[in-house]
C-alpha atoms as a PDB file:
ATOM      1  CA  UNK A   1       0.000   0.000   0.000  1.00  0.00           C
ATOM      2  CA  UNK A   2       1.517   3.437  -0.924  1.00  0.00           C
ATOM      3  CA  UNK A   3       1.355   6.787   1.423  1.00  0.00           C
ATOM      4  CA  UNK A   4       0.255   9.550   0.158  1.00  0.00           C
ATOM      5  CA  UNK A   5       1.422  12.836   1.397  1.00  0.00           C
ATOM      6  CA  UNK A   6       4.729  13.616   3.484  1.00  0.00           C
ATOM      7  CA  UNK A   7       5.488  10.980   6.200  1.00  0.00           C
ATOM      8  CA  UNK A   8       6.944  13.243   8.410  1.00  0.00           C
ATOM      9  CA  UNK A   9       4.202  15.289   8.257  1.00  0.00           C
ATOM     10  CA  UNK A  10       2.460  12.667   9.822  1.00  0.00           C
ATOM     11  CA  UNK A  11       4.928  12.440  12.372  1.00  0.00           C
ATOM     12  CA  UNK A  12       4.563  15.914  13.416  1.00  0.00           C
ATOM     13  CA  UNK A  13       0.863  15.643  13.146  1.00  0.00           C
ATOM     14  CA  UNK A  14       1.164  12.817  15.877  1.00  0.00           C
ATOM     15  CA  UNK A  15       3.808  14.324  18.247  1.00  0.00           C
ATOM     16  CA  UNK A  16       1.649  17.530  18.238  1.00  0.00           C
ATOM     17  CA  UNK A  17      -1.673  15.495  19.114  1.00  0.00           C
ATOM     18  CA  UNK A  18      -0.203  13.460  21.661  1.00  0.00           C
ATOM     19  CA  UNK A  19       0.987  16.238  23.519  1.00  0.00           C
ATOM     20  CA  UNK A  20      -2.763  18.196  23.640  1.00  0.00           C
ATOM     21  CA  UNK A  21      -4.188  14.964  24.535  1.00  0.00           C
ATOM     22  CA  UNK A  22      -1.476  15.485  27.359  1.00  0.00           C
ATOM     23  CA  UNK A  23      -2.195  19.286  28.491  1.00  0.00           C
ATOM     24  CA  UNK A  24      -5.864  18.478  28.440  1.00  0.00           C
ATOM     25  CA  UNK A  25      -5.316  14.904  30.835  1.00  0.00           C
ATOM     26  CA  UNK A  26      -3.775  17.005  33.221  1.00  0.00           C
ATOM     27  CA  UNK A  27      -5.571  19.877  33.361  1.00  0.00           C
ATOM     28  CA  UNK A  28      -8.406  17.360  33.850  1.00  0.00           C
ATOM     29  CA  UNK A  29      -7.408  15.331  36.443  1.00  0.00           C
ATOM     30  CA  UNK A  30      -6.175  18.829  38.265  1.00  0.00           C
ATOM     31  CA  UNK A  31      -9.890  20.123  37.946  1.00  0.00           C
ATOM     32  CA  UNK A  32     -10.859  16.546  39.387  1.00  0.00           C
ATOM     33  CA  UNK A  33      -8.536  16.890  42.150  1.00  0.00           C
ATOM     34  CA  UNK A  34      -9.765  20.395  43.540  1.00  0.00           C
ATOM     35  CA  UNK A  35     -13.861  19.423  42.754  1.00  0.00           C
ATOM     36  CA  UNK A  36     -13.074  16.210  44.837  1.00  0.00           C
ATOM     37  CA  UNK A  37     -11.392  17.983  48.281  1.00  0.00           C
ATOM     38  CA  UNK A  38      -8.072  15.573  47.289  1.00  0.00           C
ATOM     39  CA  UNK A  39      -5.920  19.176  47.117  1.00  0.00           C
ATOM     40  CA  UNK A  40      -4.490  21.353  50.087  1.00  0.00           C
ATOM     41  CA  UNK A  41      -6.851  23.465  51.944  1.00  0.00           C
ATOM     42  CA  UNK A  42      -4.260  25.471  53.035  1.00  0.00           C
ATOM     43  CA  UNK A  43      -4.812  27.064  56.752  1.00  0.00           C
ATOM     44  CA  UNK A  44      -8.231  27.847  57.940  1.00  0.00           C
ATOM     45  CA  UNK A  45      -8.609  30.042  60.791  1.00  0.00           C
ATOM     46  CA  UNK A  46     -11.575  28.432  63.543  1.00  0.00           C
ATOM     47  CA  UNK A  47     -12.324  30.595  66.621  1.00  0.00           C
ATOM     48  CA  UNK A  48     -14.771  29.144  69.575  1.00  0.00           C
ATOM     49  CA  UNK A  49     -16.409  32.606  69.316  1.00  0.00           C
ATOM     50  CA  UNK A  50     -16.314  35.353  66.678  1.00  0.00           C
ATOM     51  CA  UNK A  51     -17.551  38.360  68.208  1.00  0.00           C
ATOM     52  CA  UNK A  52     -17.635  39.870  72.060  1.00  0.00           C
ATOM     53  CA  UNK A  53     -19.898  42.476  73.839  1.00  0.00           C
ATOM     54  CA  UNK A  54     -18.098  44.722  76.617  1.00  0.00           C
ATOM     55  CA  UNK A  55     -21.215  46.330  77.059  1.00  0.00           C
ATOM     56  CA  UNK A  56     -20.457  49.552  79.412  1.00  0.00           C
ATOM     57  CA  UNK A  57     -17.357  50.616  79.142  1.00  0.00           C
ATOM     58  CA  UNK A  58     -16.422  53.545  81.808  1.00  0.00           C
ATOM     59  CA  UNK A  59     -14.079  56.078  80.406  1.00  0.00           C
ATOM     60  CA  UNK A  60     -10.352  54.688  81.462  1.00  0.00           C
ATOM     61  CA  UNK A  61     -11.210  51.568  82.086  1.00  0.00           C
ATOM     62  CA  UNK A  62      -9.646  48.936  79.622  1.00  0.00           C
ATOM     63  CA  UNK A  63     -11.895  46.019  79.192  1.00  0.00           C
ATOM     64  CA  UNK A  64      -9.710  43.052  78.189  1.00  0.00           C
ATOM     65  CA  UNK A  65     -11.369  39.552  76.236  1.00  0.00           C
ATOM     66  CA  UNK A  66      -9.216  36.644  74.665  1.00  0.00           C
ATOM     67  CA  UNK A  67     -10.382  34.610  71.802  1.00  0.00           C
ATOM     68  CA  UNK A  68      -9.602  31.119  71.337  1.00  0.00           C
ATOM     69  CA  UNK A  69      -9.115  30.114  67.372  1.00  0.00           C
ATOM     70  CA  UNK A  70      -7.027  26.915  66.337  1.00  0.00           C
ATOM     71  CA  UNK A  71      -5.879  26.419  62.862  1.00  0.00           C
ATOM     72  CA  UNK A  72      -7.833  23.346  60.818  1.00  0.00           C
ATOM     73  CA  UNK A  73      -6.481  23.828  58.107  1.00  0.00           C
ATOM     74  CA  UNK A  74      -3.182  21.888  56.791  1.00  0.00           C
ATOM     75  CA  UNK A  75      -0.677  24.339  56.242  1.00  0.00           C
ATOM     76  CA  UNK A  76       0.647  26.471  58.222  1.00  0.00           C
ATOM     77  CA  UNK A  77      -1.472  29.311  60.129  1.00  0.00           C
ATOM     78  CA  UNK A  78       0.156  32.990  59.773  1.00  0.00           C
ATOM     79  CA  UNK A  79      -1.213  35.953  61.682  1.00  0.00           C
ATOM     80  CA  UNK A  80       0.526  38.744  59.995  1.00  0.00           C
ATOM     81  CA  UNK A  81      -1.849  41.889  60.575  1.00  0.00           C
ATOM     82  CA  UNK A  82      -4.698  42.124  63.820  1.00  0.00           C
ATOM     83  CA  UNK A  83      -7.028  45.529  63.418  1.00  0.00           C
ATOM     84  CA  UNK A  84      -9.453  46.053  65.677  1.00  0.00           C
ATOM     85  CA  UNK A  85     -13.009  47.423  64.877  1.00  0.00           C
END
């Protein structure tokens, strides 16, 4: 049987297809992979309460309150910036 055309056309036609099949695999299976919860969450911040009321506050007196937040996330937790509102 006799080709027709330029067989390393044919060549570079294939190389060239293999490689989208390729890119679009793994930008698949990446897609899959966040949808599914299988990637990092990264840290999450979880505090036992969000908000406190001082109520009355008498002029010079500095009311104090500590909140209690653990990290549930699984990276690393930074705290690089606390304003106050």
């Amino acid at each position: 049987m006799e080709r027709l055309g330029n067989p390393g056309f044919s060549r570079v036609f294939l190389k060239h297809l293999f490689i989208m099949v390729m890119v679009v695999l793994t930008l698949s299976l990446g897609f899959i992979k966040a949808k599914s919860g299988l990637a990092g969450t990264g840290p999450i911040i979880q505090f036992d309460k969000e908000t406190h009321d001082f109520g009355q506050v008498s002029q010079g007196e500095i009311p104090e309150h500590i909140f209690t937040f653990k990290n549930v996330g699984d990276e690393e937790l930074v705290i690089k910036n606390i304003t106050t509102s």
